[in-house]
Protein backbone atom coordinates (compact mmCIF):
# COMPACT_ATOMS: atom_id res chain seq x y z
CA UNK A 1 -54.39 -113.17 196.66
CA UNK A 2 -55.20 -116.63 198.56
CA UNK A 3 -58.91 -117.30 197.19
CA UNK A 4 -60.76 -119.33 199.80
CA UNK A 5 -64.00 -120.41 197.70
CA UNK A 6 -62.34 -119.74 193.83
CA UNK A 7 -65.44 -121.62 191.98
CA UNK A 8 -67.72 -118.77 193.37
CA UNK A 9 -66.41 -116.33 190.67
CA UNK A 10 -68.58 -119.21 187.93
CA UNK A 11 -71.62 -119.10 190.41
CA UNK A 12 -73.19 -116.68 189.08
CA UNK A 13 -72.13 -117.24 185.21
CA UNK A 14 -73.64 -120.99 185.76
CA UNK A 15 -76.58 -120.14 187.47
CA UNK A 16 -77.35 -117.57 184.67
CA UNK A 17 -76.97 -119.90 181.87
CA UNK A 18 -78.99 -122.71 183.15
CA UNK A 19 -81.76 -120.50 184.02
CA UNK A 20 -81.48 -118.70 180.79
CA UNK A 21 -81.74 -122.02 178.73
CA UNK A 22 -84.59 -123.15 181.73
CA UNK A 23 -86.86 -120.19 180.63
CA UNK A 24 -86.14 -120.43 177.27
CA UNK A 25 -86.93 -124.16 176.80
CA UNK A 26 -90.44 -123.39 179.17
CA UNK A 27 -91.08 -120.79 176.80
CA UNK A 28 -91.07 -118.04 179.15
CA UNK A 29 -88.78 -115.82 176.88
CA UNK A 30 -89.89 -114.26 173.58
CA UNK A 31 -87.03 -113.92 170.82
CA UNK A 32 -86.85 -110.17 171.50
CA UNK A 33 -86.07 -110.69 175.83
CA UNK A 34 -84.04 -113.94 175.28
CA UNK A 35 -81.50 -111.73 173.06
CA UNK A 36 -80.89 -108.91 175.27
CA UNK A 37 -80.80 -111.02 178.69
CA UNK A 38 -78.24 -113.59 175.80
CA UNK A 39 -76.13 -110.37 175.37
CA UNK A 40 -76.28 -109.12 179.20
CA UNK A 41 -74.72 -112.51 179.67
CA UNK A 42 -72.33 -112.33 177.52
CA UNK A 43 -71.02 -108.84 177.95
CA UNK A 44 -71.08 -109.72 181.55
CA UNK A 45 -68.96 -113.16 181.09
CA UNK A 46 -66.53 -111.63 179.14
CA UNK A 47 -65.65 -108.37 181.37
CA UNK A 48 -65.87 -110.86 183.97
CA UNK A 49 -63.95 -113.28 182.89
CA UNK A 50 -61.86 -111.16 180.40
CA UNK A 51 -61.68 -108.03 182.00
CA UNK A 52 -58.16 -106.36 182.27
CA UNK A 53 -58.45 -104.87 185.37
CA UNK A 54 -59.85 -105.93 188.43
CA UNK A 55 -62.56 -103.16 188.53
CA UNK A 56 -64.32 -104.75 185.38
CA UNK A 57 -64.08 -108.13 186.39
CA UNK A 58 -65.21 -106.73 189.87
CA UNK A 59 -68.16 -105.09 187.10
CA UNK A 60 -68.88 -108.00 185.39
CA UNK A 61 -69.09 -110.34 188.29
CA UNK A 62 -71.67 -107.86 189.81
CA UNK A 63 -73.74 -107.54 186.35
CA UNK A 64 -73.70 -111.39 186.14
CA UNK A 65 -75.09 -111.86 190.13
CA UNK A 66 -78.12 -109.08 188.83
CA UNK A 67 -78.88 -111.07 185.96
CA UNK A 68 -78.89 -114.40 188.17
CA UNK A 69 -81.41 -112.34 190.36
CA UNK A 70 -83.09 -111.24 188.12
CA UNK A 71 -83.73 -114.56 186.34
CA UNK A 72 -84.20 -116.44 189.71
CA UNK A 73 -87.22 -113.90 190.43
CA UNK A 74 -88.60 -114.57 187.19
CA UNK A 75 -88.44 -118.06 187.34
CA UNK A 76 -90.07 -117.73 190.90
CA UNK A 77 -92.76 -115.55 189.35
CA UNK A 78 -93.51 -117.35 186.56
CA UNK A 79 -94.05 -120.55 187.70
């Protein structure tokens, strides 16, 4: 399959990450939240990225968007 746009598959991975370390470095994240949304990540990257079928990459690509929500309303929240 052609992929039009192929660097919007990391969009959401990036986005994730650099508002995960954002937060952290603010101190907006306790130990306890920073190490479950630090495992949603990487759950999500690797059945994203690692997945063996499409449907989990499909899974993982649609955890990792949630998180960048999620994160994104935080930040917006928060600050």
């Amino acid at each position: 399959m052609l992929q039009i746009f192929p660097f919007l598959a990391w969009l959401a991975a990036i986005i994730s990450a650099i508002l995960l370390a954002a937060l952290w470095s603010a101190g907006e994240l306790g130990p306890g939240a920073l190490g479950v949304l630090a495992a949603w990540f990487l759950v999500a990257a690797y059945c994203q990225f690692l997945g063996g079928s499409a449907i989990v990459a499909a899974l993982g690509l649609l955890c990792q968007t949630i998180l960048a929500v999620y994160l994104i309303f935080r930040w917006k929240l928060t600050s």
